[in-house]
Protein backbone atom coordinates (compact mmCIF):
# COMPACT_ATOMS: atom_id res chain seq x y z
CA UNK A 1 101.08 85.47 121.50
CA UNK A 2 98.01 86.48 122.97
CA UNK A 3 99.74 89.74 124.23
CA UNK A 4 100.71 90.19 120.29
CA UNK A 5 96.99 89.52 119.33
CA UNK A 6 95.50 92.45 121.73
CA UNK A 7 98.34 94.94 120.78
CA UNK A 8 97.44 94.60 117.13
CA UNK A 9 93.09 95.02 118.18
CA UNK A 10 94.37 97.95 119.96
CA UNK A 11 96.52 99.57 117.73
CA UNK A 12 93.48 98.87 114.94
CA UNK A 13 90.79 99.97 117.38
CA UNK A 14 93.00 103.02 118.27
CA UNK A 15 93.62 104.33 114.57
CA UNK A 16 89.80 104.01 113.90
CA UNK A 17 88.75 106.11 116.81
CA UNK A 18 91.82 108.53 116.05
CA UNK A 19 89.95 108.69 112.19
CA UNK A 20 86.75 108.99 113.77
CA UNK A 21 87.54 112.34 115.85
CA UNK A 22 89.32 113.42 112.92
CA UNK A 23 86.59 112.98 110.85
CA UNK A 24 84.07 114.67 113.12
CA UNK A 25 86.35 117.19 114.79
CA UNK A 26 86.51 115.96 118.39
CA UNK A 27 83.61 117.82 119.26
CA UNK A 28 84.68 121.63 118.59
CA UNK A 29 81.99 121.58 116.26
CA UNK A 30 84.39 121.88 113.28
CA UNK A 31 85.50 118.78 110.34
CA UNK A 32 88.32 118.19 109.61
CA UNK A 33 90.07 115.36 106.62
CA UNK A 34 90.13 111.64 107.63
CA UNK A 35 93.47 109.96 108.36
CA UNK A 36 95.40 109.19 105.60
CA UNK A 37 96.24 105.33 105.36
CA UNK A 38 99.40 104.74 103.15
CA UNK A 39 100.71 101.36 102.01
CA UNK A 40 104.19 101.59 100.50
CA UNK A 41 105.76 98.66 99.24
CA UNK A 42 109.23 98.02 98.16
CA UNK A 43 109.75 95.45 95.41
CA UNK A 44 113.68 94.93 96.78
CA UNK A 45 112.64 94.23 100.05
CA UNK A 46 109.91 92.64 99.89
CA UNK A 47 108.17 94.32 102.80
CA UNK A 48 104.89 96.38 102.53
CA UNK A 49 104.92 99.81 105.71
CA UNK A 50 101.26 100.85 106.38
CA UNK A 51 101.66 104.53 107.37
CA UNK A 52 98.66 106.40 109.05
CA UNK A 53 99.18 109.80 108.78
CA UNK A 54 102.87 109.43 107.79
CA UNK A 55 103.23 107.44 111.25
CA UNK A 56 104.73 103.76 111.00
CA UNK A 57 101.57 101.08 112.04
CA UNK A 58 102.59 97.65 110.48
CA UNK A 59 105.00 96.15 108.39
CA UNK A 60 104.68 92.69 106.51
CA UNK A 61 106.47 90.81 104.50
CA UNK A 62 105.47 90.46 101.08
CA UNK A 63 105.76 88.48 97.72
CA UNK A 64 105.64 90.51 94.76
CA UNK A 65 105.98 89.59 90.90
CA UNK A 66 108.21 87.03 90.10
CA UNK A 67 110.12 87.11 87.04
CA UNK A 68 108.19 87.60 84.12
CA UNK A 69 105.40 88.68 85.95
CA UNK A 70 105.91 92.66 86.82
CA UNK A 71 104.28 94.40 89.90
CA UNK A 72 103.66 97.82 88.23
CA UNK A 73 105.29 100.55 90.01
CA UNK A 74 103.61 103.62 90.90
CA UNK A 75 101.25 105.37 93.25
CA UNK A 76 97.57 103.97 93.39
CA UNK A 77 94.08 104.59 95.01
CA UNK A 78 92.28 101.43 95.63
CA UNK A 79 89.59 100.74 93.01
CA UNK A 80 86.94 98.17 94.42
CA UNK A 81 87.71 95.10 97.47
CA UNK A 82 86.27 91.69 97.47
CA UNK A 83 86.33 89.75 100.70
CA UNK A 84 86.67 86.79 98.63
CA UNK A 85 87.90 87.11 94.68
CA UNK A 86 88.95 83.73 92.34
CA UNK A 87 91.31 84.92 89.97
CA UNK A 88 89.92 84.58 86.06
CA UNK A 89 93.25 84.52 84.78
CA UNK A 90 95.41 82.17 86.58
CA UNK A 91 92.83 79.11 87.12
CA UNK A 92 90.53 80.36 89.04
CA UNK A 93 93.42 80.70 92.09
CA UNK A 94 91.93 82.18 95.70
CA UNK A 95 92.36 85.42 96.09
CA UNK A 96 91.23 86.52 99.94
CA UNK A 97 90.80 89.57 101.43
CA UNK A 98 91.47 91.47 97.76
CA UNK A 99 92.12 95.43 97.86
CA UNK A 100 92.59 96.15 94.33
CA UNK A 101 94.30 98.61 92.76
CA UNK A 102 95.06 98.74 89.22
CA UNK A 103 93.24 96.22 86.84
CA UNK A 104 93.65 93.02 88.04
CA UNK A 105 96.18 93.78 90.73
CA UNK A 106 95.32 93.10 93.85
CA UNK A 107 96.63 93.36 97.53
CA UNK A 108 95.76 90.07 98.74
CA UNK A 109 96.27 86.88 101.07
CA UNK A 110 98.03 83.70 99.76
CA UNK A 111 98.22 80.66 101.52
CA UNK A 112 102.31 80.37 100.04
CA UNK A 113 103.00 81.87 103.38
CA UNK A 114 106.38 80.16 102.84
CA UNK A 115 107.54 81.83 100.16
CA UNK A 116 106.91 85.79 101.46
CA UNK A 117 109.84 88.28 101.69
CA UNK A 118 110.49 86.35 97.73
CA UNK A 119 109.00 87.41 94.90
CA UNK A 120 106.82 84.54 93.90
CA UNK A 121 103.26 86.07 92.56
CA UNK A 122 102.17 87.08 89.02
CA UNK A 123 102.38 90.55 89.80
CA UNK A 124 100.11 90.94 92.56
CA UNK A 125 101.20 91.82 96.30
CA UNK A 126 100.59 88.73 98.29
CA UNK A 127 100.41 89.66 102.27
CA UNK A 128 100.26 86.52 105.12
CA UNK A 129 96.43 85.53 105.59
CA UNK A 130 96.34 88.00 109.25
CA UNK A 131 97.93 90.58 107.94
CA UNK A 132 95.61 90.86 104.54
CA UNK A 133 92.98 90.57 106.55
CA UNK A 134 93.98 93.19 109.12
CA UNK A 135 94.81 95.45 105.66
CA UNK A 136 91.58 94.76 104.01
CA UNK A 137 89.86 96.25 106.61
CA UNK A 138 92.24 99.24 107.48
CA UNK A 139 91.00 99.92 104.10
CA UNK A 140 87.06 99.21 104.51
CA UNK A 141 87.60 101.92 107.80
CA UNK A 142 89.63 104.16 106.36
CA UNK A 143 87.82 104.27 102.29
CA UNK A 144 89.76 104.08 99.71
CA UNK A 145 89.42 108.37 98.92
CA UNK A 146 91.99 108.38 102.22
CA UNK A 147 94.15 105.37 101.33
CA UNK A 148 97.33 105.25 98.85
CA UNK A 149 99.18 102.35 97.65
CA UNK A 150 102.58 103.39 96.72
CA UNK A 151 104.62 100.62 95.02
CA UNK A 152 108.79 101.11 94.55
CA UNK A 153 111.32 99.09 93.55
């Protein structure tokens, strides 16, 4: 577990230094774009790939819209996060670690860590409580000009 733990700090450490250099040009006195951070999720799986710079980094399980309740489909740039967010719709339900993306719709922990890999939410993409938080801030390092949300069916 612990071994799981440091991989994960390393792997997040290692794609903010490799966004850094990027960034700055490694020293050769030139700039150059900042990574490009990608989540794609797929409704029918139920799984959410973070890409960096087309490369596989994580995959989650996810819970997207259940019936009646639509996760709209389509390519997105995030629009604002809140480390904390109460939803204003649906009774004032907890909302951590919110990367939002179109309206209301939101990336975001839930604490129905049972029912991910089913779709269960009201249209948002619901992510395990670690691995929203470990998104949120890919997101915080990376700014949302260099991050995508792609969502598929």
């Amino acid at each position: 577990m612990i071994a799981a733990v440091s991989t994960k700090l390393i792997n997040i450490a290692a794609i903010a230094c490799a966004g850094t250099v990027m960034l700055f040009g490694g020293g050769n006195g030139t700039a150059h774009a900042a990574n490009k951070l990608v989540a794609q999720v797929s409704i029918s799986q139920q799984r959410m790939q973070v890409l960096v710079d087309g490369r596989p980094a994580f995959e989650w399980k996810v819970s997207t819209g259940a019936k009646g309740h639509a996760t709209p489909r389509g390519s997105y740039k995030p629009t604002r996060l809140e480390e904390m967010w109460y939803s204003r719709k649906y009774d004032n339900a907890p909302m951590p670690h919110s990367v939002f993306f179109h309206g209301g719709y939101a990336v975001h922990a839930t604490n129905h860590i049972k029912r991910l890999g089913t779709p269960a939410s009201h249209g948002c993409v619901r992510l395990h409580p670690a691995a929203a938080a470990d998104f949120y801030q890919l997101v915080e390092t990376f700014g949302a000009a260099n991050t995508s949300i792609v969502i598929v069916e």
